[in-house]
C-alpha atoms as a PDB file:
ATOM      1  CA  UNK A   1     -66.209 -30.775  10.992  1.00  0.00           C
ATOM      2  CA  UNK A   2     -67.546 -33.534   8.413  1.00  0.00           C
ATOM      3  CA  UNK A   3     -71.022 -34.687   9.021  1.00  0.00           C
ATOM      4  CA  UNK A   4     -72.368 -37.242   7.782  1.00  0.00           C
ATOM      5  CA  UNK A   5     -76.343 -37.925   7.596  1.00  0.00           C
ATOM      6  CA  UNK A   6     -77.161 -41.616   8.320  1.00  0.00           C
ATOM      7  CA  UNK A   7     -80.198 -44.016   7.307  1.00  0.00           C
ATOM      8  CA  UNK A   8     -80.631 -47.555   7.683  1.00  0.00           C
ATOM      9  CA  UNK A   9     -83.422 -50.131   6.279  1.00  0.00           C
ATOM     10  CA  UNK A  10     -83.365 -53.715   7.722  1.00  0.00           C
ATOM     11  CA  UNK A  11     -84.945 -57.063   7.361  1.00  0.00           C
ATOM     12  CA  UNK A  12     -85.430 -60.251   8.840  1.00  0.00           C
ATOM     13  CA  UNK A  13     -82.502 -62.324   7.709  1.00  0.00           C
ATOM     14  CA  UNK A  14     -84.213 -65.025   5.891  1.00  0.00           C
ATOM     15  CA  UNK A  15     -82.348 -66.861   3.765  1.00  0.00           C
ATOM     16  CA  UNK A  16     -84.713 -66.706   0.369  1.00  0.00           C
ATOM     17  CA  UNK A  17     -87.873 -65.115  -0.162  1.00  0.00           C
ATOM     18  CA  UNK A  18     -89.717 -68.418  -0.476  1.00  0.00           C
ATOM     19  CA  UNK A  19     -88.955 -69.077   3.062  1.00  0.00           C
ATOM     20  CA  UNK A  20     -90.117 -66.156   4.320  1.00  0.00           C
ATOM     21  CA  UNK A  21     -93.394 -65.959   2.465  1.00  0.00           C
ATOM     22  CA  UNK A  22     -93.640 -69.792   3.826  1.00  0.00           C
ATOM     23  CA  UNK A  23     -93.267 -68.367   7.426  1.00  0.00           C
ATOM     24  CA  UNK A  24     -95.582 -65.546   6.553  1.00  0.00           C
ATOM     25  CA  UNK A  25     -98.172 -67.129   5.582  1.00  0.00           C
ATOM     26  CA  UNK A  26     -97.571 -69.744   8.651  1.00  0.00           C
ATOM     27  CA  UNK A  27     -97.882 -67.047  11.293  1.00  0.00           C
ATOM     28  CA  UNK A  28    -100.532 -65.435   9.966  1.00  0.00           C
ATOM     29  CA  UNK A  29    -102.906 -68.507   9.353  1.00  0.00           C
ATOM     30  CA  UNK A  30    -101.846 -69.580  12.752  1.00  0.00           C
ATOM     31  CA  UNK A  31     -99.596 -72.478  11.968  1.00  0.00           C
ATOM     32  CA  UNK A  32     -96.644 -70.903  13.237  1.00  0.00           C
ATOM     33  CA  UNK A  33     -97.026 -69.149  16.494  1.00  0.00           C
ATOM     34  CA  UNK A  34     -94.217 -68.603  19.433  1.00  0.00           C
ATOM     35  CA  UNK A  35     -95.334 -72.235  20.695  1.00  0.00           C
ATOM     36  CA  UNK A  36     -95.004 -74.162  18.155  1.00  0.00           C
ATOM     37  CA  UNK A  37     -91.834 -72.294  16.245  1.00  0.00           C
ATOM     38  CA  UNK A  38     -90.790 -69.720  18.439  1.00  0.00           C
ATOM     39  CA  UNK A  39     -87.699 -68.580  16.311  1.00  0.00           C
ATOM     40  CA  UNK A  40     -89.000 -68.198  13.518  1.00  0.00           C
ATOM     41  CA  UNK A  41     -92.121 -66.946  14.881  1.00  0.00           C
ATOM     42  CA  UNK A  42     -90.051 -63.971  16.588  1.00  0.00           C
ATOM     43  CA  UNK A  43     -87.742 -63.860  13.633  1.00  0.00           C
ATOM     44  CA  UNK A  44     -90.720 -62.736  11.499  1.00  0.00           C
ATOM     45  CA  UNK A  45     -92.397 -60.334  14.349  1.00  0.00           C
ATOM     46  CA  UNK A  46     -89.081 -58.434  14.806  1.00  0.00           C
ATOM     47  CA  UNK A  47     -85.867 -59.700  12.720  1.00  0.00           C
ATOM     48  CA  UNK A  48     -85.925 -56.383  11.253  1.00  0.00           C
ATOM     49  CA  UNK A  49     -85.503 -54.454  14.724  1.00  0.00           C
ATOM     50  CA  UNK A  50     -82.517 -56.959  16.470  1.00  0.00           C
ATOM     51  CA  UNK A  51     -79.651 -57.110  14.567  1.00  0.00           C
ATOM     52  CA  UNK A  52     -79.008 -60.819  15.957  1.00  0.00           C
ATOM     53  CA  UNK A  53     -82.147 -62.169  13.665  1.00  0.00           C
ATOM     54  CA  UNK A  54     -81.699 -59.157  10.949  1.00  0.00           C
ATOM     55  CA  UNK A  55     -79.829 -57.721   8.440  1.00  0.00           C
ATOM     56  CA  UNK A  56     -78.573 -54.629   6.682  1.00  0.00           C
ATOM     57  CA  UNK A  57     -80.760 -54.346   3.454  1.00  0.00           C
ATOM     58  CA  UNK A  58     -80.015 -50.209   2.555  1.00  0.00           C
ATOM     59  CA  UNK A  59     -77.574 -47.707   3.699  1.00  0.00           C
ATOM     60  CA  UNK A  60     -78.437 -44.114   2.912  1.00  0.00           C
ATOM     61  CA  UNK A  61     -76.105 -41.761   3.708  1.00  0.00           C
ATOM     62  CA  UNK A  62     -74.860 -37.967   3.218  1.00  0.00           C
ATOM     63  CA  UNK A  63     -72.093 -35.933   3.722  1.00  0.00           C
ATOM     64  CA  UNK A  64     -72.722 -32.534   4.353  1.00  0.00           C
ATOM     65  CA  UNK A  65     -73.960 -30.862   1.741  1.00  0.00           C
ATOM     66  CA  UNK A  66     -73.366 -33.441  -1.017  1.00  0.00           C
ATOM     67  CA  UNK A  67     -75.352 -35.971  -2.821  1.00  0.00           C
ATOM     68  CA  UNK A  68     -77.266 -38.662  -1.175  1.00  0.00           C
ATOM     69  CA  UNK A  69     -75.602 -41.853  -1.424  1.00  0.00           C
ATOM     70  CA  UNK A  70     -77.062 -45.489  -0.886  1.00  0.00           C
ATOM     71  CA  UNK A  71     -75.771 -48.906  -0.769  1.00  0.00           C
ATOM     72  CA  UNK A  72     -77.945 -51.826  -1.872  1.00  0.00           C
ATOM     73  CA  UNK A  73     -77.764 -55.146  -0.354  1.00  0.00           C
ATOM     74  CA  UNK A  74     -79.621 -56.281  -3.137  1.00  0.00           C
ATOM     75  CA  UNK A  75     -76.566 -55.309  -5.355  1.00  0.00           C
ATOM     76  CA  UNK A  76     -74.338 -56.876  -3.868  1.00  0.00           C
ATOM     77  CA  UNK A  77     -74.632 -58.524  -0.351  1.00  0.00           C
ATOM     78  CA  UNK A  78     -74.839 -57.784   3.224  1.00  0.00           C
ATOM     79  CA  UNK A  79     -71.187 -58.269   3.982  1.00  0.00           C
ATOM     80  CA  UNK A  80     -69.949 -56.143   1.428  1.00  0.00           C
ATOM     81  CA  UNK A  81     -72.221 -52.992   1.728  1.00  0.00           C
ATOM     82  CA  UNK A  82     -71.117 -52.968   5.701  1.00  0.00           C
ATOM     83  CA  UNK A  83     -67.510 -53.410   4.666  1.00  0.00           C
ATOM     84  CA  UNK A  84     -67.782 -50.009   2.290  1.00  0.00           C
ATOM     85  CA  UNK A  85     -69.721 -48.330   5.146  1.00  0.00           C
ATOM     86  CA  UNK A  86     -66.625 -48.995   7.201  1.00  0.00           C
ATOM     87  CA  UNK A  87     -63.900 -47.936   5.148  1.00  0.00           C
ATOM     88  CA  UNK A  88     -65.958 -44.444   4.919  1.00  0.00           C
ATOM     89  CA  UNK A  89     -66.583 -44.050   8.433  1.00  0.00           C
ATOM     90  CA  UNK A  90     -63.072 -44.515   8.858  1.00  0.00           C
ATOM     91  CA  UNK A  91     -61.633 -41.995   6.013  1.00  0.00           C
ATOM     92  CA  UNK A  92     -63.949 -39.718   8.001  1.00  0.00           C
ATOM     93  CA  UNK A  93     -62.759 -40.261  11.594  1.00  0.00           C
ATOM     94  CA  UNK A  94     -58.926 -40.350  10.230  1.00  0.00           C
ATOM     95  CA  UNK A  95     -56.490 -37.087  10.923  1.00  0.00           C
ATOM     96  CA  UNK A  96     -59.104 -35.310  12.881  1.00  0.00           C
ATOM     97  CA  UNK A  97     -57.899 -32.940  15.919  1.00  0.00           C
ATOM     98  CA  UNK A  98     -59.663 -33.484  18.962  1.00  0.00           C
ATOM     99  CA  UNK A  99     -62.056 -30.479  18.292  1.00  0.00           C
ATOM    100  CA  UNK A 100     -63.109 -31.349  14.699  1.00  0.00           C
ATOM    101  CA  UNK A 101     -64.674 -34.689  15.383  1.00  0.00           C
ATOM    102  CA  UNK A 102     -67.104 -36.708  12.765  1.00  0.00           C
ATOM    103  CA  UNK A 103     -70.714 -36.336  13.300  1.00  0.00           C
ATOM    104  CA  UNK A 104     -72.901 -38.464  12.649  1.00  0.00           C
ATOM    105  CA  UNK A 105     -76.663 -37.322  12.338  1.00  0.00           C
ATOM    106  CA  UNK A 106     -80.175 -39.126  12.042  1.00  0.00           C
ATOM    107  CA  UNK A 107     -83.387 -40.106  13.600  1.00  0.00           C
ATOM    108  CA  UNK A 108     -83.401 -42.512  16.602  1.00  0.00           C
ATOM    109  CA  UNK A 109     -79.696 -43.964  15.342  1.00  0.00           C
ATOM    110  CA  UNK A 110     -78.633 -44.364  19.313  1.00  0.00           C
ATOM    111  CA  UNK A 111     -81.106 -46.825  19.817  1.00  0.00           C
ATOM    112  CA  UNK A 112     -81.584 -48.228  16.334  1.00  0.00           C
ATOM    113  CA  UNK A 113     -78.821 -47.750  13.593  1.00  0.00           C
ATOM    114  CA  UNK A 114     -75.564 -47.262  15.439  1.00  0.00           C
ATOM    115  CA  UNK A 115     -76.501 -50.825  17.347  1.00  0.00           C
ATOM    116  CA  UNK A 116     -77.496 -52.248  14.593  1.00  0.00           C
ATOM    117  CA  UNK A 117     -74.933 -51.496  12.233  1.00  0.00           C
ATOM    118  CA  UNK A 118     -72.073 -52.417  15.002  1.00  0.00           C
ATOM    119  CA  UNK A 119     -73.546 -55.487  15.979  1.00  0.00           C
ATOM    120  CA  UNK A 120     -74.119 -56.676  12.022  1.00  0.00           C
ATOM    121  CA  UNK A 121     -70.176 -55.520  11.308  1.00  0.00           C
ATOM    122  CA  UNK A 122     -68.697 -57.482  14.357  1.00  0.00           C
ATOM    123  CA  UNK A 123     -70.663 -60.383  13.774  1.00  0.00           C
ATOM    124  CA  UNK A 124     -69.282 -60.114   9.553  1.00  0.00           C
ATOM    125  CA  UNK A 125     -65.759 -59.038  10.795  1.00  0.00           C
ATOM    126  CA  UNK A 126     -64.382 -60.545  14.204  1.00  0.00           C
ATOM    127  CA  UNK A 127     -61.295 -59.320  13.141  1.00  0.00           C
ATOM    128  CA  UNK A 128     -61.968 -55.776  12.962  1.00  0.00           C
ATOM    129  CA  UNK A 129     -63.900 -55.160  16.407  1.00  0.00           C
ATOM    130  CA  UNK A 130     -61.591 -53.085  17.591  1.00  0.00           C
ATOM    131  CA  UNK A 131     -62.116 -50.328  14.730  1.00  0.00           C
ATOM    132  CA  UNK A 132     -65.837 -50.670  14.255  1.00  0.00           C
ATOM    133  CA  UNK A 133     -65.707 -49.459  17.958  1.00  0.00           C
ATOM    134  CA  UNK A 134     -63.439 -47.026  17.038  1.00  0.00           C
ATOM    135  CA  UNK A 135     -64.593 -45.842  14.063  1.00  0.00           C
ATOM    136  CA  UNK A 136     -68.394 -46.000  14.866  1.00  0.00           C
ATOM    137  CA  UNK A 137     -68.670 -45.820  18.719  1.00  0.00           C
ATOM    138  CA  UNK A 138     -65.858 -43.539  20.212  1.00  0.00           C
ATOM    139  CA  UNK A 139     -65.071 -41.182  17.673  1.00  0.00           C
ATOM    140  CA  UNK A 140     -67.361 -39.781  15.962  1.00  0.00           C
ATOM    141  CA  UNK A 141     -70.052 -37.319  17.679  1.00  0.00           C
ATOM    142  CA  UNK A 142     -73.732 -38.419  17.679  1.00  0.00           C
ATOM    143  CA  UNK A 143     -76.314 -36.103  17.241  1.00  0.00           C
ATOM    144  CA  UNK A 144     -80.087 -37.941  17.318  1.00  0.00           C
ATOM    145  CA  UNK A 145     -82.641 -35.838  16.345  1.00  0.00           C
ATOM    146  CA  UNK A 146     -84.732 -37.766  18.911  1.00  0.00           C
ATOM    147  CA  UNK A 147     -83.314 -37.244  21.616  1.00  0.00           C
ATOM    148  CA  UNK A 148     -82.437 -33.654  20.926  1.00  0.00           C
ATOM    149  CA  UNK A 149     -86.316 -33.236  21.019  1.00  0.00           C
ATOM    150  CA  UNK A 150     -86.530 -35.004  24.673  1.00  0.00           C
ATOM    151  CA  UNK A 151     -86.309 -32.077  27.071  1.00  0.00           C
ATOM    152  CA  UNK A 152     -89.689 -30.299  24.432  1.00  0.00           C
ATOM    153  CA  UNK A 153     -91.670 -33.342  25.465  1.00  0.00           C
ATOM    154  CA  UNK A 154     -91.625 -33.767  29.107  1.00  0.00           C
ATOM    155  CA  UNK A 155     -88.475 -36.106  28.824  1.00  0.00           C
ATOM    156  CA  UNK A 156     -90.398 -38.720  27.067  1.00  0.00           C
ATOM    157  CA  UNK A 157     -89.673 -40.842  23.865  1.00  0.00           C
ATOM    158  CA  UNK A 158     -93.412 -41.923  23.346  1.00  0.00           C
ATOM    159  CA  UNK A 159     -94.409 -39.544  20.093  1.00  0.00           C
ATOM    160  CA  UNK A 160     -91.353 -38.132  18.799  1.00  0.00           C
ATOM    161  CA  UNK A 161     -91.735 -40.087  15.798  1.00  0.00           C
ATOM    162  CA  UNK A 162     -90.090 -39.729  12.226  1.00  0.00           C
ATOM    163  CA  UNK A 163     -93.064 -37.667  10.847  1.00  0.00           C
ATOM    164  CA  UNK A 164     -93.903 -35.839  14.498  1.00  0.00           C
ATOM    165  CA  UNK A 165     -90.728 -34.145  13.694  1.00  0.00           C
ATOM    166  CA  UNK A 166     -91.238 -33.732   9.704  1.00  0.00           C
ATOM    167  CA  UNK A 167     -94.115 -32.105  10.606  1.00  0.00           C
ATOM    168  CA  UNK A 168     -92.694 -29.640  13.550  1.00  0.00           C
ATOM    169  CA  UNK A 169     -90.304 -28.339  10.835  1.00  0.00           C
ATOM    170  CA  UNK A 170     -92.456 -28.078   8.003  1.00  0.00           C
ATOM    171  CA  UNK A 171     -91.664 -31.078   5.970  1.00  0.00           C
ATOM    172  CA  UNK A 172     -93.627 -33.799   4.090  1.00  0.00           C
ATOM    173  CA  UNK A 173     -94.446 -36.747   5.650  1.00  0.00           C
ATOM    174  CA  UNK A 174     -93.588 -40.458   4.792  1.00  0.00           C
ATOM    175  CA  UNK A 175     -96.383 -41.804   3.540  1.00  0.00           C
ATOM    176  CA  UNK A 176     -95.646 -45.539   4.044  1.00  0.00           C
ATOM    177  CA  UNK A 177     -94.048 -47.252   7.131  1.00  0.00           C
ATOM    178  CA  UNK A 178     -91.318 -49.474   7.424  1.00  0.00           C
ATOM    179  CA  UNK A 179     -92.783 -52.306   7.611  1.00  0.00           C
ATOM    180  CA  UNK A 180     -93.651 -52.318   4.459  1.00  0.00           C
ATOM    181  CA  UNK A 181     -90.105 -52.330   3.439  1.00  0.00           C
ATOM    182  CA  UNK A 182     -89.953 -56.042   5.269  1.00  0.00           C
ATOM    183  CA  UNK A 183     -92.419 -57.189   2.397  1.00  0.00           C
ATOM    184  CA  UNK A 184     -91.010 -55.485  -0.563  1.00  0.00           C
ATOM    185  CA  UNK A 185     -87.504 -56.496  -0.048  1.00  0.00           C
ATOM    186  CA  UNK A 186     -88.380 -60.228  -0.135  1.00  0.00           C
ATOM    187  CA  UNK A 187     -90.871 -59.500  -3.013  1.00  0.00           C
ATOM    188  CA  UNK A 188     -87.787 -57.563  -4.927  1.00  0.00           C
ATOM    189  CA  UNK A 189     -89.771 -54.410  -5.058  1.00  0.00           C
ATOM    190  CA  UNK A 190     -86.677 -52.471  -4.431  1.00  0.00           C
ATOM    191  CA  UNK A 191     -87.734 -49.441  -5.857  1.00  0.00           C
ATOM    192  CA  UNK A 192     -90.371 -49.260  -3.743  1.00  0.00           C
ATOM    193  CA  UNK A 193     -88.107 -49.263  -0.624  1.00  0.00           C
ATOM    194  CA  UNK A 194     -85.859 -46.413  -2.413  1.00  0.00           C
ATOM    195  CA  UNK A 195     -89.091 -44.463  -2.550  1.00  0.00           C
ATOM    196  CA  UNK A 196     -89.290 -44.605   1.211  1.00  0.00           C
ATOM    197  CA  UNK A 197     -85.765 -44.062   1.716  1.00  0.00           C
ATOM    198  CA  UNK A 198     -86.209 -40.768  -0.060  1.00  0.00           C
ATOM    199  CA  UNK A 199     -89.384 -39.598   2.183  1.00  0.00           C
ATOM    200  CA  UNK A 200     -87.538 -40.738   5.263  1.00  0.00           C
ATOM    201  CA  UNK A 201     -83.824 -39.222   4.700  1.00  0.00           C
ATOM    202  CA  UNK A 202     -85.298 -35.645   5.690  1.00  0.00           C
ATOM    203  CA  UNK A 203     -82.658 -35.557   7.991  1.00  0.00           C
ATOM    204  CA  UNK A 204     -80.084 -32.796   6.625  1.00  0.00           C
ATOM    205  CA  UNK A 205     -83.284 -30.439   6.140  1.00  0.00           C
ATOM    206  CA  UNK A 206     -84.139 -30.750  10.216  1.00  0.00           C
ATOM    207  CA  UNK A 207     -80.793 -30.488  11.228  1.00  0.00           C
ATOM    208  CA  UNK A 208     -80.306 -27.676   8.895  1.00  0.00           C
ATOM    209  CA  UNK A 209     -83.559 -25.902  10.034  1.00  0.00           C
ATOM    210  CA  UNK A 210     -82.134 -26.532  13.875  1.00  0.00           C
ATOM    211  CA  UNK A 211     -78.673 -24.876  13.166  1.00  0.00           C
ATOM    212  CA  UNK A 212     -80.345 -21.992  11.632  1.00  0.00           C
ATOM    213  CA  UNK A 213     -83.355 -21.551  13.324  1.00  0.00           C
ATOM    214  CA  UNK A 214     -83.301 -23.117  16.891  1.00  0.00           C
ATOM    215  CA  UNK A 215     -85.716 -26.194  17.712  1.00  0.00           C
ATOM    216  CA  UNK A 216     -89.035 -25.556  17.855  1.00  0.00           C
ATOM    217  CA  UNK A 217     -91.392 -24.817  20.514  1.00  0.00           C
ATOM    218  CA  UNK A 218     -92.548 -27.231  23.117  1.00  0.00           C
ATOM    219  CA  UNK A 219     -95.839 -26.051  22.002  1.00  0.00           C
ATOM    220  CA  UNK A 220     -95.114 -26.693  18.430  1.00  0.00           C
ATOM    221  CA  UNK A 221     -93.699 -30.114  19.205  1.00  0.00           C
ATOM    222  CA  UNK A 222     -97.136 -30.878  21.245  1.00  0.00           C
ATOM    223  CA  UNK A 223     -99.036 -29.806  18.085  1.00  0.00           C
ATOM    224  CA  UNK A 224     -97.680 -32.298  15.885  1.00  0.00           C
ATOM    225  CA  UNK A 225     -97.512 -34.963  18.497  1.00  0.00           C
ATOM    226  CA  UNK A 226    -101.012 -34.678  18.606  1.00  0.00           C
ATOM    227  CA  UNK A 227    -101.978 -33.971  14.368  1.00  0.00           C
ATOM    228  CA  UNK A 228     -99.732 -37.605  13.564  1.00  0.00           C
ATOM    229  CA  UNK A 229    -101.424 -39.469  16.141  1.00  0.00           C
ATOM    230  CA  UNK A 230    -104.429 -38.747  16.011  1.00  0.00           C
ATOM    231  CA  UNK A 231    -105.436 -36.310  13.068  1.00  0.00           C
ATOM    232  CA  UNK A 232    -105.748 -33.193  15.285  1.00  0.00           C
ATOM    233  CA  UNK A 233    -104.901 -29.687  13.972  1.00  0.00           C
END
């Protein structure tokens, strides 16, 4: 059983940084509103979270127990970091019986980074639809720490965030929000979004902690629910 330990950062898919520091600062003093430019308006509000006004900046990934790996749009481009990330995931799913399946492991990636990667690599590559479904969709096994934690909170998403669960298991924090990433890609602060990436891709220690140890308590989830959101201990 290979898995493999998955993080994605996004942005709105702008095509320079002066053009999206000219719709910044257009929203923001008011100039630009869902009125008057309501693509670009929305782009800006939430390009990063639809893959159909986004893009693909960083890929951080693991397998197993190995090194972390990441692939840098910056580097190189969109298209080709998403074409790597599908040869992996399908060396991975290749020659596997039916009870030794890929797994693929992270924090909200049923709603978030298995969409958004699939819709970003069929858009890039018509031609290989039928094996980014394959490889990415019906294959592998996906195991989201989020919902895992679903049944300990009353069957509601609302607070299982990134650092509710950091917390739960003992781990540090992030310390900055994504977000931020949106504004430090398109000011080339790139090591500033690798920073993040490291604070967020606690994934392998949760899992880890889970296999070992069980999930915590619903009590122990509540805890943290309520120390990230609002400060209590």
């Amino acid at each position: 059983m290979a898995n493999l330990f998955l993080d994605i950062e996004t942005a709105p898919n702008f095509q320079s940084s002066e053009e999206y520091f000219k719709i910044k600062s257009g929203v923001e003093a008011g100039q630009i509103s869902q009125d008057s430019d309501k693509n670009n308006f929305w782009k800006y509000k939430m390009g990063a979270l639809n893959p159909f006004d986004g893009k693909v900046t960083l890929i951080t990934y693991q397998i197993n127990d190995g090194q972390i790996n990441r692939l840098k749009e910056w580097e190189s481009s969109e298209k080709e970091i998403l074409n790597r990330f599908y040869y992996l995931v399908g060396d991975l799913n290749k020659y596997r019986s039916a009870d030794d399946h890929l797994r693929i492991i992270g924090h909200n990636i049923l709603n978030f980074d298995i969409n958004f990667l699939y819709t970003r690599m069929t858009h890039l590559f018509p031609e290989n639809v039928k094996w980014i479904y394959q490889w990415l969709i019906r294959k592998p096994e996906i195991i989201d720490l989020l919902q895992l934690h679903l049944p300990l909170n009353n069957l509601q998403t609302r607070g299982l965030k990134h650092n509710v669960l950091a917390h739960a298991y003992g781990i540090n924090p992030k310390t900055t929000t994504g977000a931020d990433t949106f504004f430090n890609y398109f000011n080339k602060d790139y090591d500033k979004i690798l920073q993040y990436s490291t604070e967020e891709f606690v994934y392998p220690q949760i899992y880890n902690k889970i296999v070992n140890d069980g999930l915590v308590t619903k009590e122990r989830l509540a805890e943290s629910i309520r120390y990230v959101t609002e400060g209590v201990k």
